[in-house]
PDB file of N, CA and C in Angstrom:
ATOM      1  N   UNK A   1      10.700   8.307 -10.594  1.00  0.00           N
ATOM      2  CA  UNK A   1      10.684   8.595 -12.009  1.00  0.00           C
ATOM      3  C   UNK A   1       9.857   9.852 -12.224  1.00  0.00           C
ATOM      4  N   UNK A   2      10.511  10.840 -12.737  1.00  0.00           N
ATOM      5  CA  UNK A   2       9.778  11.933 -13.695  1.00  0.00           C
ATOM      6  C   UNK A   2       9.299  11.976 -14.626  1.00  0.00           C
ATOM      7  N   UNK A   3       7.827  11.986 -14.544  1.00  0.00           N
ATOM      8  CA  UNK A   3       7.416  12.620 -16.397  1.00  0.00           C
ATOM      9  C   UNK A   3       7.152  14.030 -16.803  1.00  0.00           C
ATOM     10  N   UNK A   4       7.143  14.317 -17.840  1.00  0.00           N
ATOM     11  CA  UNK A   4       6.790  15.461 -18.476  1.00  0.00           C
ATOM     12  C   UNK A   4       6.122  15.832 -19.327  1.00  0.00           C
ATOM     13  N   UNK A   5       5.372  16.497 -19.560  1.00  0.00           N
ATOM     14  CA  UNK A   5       4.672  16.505 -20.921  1.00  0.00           C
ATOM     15  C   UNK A   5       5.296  17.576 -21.773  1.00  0.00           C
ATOM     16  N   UNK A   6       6.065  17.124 -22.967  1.00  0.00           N
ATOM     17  CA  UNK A   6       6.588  18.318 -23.399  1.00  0.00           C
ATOM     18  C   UNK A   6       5.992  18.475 -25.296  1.00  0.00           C
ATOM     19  N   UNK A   7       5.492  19.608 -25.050  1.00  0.00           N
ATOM     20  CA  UNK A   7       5.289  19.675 -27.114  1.00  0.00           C
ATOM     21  C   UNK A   7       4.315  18.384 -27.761  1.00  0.00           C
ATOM     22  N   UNK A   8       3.116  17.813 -26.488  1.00  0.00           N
ATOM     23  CA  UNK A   8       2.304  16.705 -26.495  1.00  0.00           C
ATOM     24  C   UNK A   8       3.035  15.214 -26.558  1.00  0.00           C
ATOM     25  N   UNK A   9       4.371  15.038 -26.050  1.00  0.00           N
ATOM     26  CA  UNK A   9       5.101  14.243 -26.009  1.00  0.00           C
ATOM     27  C   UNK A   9       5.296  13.910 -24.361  1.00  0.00           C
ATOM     28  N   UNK A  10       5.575  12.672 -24.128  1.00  0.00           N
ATOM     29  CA  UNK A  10       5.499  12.677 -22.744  1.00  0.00           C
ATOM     30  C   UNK A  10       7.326  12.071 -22.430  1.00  0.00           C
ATOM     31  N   UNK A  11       7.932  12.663 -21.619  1.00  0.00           N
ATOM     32  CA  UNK A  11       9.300  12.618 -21.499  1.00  0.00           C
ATOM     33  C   UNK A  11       9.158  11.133 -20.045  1.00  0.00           C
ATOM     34  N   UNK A  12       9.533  10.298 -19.809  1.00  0.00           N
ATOM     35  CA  UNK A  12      10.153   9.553 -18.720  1.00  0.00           C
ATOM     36  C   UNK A  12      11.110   9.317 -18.365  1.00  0.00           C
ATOM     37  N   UNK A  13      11.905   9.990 -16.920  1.00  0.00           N
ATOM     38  CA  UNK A  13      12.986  10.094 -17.135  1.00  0.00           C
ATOM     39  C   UNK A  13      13.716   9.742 -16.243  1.00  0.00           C
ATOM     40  N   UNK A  14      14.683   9.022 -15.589  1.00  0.00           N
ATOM     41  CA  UNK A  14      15.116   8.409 -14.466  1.00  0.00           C
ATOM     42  C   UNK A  14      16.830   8.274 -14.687  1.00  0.00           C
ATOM     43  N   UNK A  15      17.175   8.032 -13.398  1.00  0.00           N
ATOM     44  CA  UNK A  15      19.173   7.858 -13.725  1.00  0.00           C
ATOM     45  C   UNK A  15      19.301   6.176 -13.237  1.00  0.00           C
ATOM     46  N   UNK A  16      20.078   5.767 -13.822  1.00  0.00           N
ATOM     47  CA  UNK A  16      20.568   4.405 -12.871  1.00  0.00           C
ATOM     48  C   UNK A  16      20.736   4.166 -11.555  1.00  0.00           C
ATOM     49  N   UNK A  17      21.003   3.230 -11.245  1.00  0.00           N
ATOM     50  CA  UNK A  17      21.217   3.152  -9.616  1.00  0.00           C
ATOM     51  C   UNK A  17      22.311   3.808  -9.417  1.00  0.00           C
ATOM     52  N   UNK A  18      23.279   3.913 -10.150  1.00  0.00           N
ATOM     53  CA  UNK A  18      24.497   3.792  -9.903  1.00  0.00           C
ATOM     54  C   UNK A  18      25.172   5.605 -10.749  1.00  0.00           C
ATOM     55  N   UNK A  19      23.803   6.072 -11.251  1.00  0.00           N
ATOM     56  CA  UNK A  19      23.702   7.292 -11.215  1.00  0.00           C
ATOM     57  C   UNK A  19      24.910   7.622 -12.301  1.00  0.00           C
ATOM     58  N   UNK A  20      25.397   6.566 -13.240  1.00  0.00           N
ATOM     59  CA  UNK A  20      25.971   6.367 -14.625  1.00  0.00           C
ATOM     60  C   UNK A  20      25.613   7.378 -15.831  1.00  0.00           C
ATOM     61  N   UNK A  21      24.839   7.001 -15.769  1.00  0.00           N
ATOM     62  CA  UNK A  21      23.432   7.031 -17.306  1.00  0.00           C
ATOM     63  C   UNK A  21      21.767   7.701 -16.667  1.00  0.00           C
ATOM     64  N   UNK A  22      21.522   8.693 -17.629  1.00  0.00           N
ATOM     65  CA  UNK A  22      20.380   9.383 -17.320  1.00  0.00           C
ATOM     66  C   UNK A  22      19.411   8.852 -18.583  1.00  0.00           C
ATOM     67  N   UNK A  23      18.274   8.148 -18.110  1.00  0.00           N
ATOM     68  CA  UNK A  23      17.589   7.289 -19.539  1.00  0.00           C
ATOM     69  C   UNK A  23      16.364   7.867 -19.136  1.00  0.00           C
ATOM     70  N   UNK A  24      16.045   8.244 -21.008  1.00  0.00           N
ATOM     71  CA  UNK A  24      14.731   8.769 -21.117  1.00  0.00           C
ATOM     72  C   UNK A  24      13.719   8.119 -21.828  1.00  0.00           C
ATOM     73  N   UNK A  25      12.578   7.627 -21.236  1.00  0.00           N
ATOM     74  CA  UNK A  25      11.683   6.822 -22.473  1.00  0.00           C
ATOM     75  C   UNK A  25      10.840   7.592 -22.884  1.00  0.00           C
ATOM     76  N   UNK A  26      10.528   8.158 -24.286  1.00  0.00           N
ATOM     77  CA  UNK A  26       9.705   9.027 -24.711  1.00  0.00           C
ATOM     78  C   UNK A  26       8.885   8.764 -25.448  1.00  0.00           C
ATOM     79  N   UNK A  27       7.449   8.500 -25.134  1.00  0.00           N
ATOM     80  CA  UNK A  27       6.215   8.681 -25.816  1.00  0.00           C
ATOM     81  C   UNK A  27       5.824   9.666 -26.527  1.00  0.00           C
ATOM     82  N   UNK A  28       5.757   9.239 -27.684  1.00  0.00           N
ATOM     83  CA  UNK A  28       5.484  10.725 -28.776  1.00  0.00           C
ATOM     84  C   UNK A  28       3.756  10.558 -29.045  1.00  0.00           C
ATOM     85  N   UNK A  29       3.414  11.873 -28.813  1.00  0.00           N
ATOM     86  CA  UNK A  29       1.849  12.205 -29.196  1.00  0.00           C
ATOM     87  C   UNK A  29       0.860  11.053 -30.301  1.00  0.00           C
ATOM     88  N   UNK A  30       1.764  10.657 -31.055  1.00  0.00           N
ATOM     89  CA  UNK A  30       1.582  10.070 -32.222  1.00  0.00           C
ATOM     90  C   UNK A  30       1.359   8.185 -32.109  1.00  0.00           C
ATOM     91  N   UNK A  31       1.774   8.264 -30.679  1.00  0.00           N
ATOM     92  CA  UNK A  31       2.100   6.801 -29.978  1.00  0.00           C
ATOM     93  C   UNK A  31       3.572   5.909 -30.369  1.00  0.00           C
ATOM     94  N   UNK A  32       4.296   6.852 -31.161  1.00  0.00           N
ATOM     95  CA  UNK A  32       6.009   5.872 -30.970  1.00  0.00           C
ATOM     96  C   UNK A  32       6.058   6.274 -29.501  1.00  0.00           C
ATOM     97  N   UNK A  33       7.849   5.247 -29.791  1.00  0.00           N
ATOM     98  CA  UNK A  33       8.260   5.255 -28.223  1.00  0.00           C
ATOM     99  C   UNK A  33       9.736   5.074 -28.827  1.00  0.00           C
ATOM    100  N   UNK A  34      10.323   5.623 -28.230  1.00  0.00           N
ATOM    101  CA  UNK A  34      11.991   5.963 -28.008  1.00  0.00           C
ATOM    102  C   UNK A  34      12.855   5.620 -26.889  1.00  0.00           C
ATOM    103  N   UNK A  35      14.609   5.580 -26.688  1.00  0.00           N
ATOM    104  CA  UNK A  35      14.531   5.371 -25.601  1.00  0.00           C
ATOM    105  C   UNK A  35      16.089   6.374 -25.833  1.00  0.00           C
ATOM    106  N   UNK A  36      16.544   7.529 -24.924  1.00  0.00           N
ATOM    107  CA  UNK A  36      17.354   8.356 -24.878  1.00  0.00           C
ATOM    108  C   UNK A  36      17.802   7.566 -23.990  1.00  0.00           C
ATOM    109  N   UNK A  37      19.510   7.332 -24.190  1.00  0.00           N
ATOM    110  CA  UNK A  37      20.234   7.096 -23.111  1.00  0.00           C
ATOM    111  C   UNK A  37      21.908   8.486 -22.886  1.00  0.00           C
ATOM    112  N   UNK A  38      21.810   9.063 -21.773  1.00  0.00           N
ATOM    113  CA  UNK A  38      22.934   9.672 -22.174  1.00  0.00           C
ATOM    114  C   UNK A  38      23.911   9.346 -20.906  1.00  0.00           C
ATOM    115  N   UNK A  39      25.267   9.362 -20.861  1.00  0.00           N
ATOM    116  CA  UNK A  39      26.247   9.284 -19.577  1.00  0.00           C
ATOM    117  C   UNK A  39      26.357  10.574 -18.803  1.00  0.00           C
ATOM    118  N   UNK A  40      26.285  10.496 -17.249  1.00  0.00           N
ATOM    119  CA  UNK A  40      26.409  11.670 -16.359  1.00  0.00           C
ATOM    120  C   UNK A  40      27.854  12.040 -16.608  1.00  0.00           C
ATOM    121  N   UNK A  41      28.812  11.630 -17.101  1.00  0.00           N
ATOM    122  CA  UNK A  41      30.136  12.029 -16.596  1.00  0.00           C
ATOM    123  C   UNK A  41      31.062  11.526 -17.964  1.00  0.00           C
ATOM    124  N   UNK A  42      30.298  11.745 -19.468  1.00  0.00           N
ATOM    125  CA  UNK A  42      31.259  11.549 -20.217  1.00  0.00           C
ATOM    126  C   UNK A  42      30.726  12.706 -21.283  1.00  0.00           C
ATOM    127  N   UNK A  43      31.540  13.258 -22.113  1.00  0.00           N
ATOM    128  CA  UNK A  43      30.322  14.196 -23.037  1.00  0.00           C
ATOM    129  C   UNK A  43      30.425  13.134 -24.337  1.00  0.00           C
ATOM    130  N   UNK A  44      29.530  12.572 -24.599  1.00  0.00           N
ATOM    131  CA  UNK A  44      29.143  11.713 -25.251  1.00  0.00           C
ATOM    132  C   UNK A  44      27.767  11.439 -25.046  1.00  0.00           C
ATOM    133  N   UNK A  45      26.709  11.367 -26.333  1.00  0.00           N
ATOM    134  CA  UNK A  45      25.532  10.564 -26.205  1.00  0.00           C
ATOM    135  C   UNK A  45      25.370   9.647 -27.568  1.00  0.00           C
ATOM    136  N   UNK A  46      24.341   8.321 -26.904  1.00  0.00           N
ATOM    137  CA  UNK A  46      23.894   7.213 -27.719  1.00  0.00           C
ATOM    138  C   UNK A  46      22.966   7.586 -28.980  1.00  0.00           C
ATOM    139  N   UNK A  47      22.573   7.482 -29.597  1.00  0.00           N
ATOM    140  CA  UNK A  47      22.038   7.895 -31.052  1.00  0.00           C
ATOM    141  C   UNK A  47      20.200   7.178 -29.938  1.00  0.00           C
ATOM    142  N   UNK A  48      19.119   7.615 -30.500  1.00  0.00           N
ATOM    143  CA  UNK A  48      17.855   7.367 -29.863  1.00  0.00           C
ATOM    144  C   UNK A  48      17.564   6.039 -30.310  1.00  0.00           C
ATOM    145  N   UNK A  49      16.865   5.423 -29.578  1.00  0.00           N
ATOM    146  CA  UNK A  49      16.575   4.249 -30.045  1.00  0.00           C
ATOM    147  C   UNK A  49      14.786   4.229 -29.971  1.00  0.00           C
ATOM    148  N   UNK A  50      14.375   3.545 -31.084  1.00  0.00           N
ATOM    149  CA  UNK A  50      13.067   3.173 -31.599  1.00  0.00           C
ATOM    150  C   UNK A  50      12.835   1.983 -30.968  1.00  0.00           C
ATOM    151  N   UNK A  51      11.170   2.158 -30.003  1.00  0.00           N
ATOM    152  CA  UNK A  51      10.805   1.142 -28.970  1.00  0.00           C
ATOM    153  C   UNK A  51       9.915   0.174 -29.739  1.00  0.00           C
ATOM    154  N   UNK A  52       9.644  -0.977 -29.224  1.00  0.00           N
ATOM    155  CA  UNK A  52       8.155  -1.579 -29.954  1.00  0.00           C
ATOM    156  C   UNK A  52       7.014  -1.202 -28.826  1.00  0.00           C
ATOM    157  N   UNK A  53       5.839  -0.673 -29.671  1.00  0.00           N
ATOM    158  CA  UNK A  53       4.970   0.032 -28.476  1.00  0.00           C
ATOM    159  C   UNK A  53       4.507  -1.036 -27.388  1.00  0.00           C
ATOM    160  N   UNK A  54       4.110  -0.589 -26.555  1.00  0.00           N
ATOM    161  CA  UNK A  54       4.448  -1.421 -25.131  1.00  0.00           C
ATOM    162  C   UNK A  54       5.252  -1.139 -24.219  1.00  0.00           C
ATOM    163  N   UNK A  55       6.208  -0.321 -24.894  1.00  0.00           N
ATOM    164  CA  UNK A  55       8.049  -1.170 -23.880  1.00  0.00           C
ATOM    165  C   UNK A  55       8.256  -0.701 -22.698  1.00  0.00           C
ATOM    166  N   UNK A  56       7.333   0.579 -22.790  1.00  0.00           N
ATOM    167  CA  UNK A  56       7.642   1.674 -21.675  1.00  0.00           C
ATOM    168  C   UNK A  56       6.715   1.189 -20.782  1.00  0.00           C
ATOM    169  N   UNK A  57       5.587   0.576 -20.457  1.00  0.00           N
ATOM    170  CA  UNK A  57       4.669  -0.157 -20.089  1.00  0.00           C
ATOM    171  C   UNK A  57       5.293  -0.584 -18.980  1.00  0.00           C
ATOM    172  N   UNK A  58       5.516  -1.864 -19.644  1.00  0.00           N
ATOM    173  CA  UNK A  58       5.963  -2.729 -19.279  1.00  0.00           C
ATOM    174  C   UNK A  58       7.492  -2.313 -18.579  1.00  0.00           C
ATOM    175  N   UNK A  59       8.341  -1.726 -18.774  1.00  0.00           N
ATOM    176  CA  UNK A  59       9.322  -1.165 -18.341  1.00  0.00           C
ATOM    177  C   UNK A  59       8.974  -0.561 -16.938  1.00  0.00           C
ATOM    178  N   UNK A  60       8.466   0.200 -16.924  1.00  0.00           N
ATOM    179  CA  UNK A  60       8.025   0.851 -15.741  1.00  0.00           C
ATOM    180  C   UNK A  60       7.129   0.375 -15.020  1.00  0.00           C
ATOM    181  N   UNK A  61       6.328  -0.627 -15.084  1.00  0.00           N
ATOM    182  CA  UNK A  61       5.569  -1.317 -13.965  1.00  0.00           C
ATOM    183  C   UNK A  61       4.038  -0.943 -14.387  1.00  0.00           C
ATOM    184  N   UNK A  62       3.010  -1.663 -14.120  1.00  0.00           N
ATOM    185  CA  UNK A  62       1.574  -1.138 -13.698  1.00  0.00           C
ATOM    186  C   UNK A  62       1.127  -0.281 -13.135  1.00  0.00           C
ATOM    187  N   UNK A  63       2.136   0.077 -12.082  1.00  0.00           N
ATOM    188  CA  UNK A  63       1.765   0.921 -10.578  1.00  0.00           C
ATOM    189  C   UNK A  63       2.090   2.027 -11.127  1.00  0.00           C
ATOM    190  N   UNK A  64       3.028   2.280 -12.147  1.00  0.00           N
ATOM    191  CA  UNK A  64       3.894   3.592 -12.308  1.00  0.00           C
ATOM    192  C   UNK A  64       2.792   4.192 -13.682  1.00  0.00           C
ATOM    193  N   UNK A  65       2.384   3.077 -14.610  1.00  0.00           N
ATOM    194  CA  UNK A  65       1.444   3.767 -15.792  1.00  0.00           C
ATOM    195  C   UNK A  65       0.361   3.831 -15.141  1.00  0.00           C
ATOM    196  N   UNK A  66      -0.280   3.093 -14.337  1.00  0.00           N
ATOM    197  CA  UNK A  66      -1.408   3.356 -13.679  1.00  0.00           C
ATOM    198  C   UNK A  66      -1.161   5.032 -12.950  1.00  0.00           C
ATOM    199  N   UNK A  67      -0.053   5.663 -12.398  1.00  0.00           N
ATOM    200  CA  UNK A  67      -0.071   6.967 -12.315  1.00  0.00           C
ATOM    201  C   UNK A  67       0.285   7.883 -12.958  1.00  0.00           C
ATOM    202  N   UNK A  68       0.851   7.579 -14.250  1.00  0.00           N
ATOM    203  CA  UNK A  68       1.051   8.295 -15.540  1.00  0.00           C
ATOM    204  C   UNK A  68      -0.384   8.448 -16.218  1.00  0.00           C
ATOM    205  N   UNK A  69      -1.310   7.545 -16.433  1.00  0.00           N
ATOM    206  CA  UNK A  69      -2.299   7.519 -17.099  1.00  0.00           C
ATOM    207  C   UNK A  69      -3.481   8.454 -16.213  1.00  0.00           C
ATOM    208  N   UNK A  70      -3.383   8.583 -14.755  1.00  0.00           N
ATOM    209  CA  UNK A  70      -3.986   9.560 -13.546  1.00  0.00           C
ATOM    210  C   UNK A  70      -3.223  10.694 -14.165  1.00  0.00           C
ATOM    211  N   UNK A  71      -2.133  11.105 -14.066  1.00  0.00           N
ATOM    212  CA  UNK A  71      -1.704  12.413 -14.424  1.00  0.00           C
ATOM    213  C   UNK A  71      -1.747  12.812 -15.706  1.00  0.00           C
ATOM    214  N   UNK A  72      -1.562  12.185 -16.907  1.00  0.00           N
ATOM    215  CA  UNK A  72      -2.451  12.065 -18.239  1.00  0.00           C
ATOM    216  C   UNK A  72      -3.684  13.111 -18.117  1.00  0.00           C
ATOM    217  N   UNK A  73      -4.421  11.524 -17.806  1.00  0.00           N
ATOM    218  CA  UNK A  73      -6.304  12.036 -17.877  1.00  0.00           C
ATOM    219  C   UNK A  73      -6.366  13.489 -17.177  1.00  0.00           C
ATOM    220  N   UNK A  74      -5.477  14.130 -15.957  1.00  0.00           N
ATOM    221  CA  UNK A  74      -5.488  15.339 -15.549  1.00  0.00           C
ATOM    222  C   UNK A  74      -4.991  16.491 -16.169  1.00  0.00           C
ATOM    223  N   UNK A  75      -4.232  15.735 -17.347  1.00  0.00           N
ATOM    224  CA  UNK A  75      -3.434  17.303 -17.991  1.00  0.00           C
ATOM    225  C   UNK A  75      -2.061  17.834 -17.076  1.00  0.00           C
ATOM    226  N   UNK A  76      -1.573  17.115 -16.386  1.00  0.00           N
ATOM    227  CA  UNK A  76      -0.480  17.509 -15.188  1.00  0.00           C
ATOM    228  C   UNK A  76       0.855  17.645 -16.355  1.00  0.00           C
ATOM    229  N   UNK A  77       1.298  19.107 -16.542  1.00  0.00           N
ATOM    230  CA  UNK A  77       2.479  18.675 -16.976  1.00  0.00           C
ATOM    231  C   UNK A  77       3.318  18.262 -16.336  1.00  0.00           C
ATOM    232  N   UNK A  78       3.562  17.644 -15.358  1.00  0.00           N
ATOM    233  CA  UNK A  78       4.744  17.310 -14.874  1.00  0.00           C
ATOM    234  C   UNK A  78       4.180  16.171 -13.554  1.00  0.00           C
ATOM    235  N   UNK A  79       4.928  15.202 -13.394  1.00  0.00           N
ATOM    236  CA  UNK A  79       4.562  14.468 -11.918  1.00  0.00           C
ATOM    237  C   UNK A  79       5.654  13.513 -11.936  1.00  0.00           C
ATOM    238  N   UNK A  80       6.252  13.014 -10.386  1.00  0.00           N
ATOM    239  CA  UNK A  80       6.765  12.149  -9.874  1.00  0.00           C
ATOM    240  C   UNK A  80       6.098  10.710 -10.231  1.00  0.00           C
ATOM    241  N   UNK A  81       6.138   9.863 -10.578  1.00  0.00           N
ATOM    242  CA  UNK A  81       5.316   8.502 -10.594  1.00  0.00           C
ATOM    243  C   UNK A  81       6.058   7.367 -10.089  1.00  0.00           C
ATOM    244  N   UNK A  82       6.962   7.458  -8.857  1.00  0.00           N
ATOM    245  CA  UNK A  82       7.272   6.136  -8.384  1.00  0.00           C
ATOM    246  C   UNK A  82       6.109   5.389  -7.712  1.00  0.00           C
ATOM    247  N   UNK A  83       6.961   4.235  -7.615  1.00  0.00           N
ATOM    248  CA  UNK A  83       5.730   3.070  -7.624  1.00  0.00           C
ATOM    249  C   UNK A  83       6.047   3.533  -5.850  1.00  0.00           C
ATOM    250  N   UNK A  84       5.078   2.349  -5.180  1.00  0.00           N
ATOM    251  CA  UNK A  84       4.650   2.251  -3.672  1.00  0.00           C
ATOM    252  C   UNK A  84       5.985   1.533  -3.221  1.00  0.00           C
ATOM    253  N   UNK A  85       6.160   0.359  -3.643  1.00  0.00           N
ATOM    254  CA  UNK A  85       7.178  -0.841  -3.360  1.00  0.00           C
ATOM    255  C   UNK A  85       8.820   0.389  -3.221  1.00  0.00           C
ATOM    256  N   UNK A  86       9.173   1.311  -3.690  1.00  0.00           N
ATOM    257  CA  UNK A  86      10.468   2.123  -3.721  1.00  0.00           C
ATOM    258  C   UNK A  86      10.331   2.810  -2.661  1.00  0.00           C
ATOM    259  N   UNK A  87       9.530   2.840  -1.488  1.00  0.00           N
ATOM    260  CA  UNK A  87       9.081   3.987  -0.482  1.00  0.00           C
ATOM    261  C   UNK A  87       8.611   4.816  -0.916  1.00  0.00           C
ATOM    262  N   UNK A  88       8.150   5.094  -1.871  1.00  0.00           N
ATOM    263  CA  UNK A  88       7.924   6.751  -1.888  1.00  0.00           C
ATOM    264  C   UNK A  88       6.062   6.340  -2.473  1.00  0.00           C
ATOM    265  N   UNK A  89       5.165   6.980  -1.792  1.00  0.00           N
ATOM    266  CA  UNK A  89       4.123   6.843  -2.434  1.00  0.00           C
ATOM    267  C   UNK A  89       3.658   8.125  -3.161  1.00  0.00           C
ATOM    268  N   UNK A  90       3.146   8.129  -3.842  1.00  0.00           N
ATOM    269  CA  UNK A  90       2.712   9.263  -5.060  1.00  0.00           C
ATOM    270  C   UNK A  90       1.677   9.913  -4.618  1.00  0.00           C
ATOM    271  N   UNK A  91       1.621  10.754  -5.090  1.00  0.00           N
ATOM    272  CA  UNK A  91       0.189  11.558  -4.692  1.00  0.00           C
ATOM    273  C   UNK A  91      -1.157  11.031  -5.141  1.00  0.00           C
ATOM    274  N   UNK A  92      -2.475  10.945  -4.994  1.00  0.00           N
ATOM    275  CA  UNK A  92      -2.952  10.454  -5.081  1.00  0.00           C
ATOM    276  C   UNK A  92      -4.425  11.561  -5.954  1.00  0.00           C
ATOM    277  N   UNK A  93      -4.317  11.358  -7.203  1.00  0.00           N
ATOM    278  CA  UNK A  93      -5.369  12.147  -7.753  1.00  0.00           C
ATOM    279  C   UNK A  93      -7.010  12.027  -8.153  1.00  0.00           C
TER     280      UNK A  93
END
């Protein structure tokens, strides 16, 4: 999973397994939360959807906000944050 920090908004952004649908959960500066879903292979997108705060949390695991909240507190615009359990371990800040 990719985040971003864009315009004090933080972008999360990942594709399906099945590499369908490119879904974005977006934390706005302000603390909403959104959830962009668009299709790789149709030109068509879903209208945004309004999260209840939490969702992205919990969505993405402990392991993964626990390295969002490291790259946060650093100011990183940008970082990888997969968890350990997917193979891939993260950098460690």
């Amino acid at each position: 999973m990719q985040v971003k920090k864009i315009d004090g908004d933080y972008e999360f952004t990942c594709s399906t397994d099945d590499g369908a649908f490119l879904v974005k959960l977006i934390l706005t500066a302000d603390g909403e939360e959104h959830l962009n879903t668009q299709p790789t292979n149709a030109p068509m997108t879903f209208p945004p959807r309004i999260l209840k705060p939490g969702t992205i949390r919990k969505a993405i695991g402990e392991e993964r906000w626990e390295n969002f909240e490291r790259m946060k507190d650093k100011d990183f615009p940008v970082m990888f944050i997969d968890s350990h359990d997917k193979g891939f371990v993260p950098h460690n800040f």
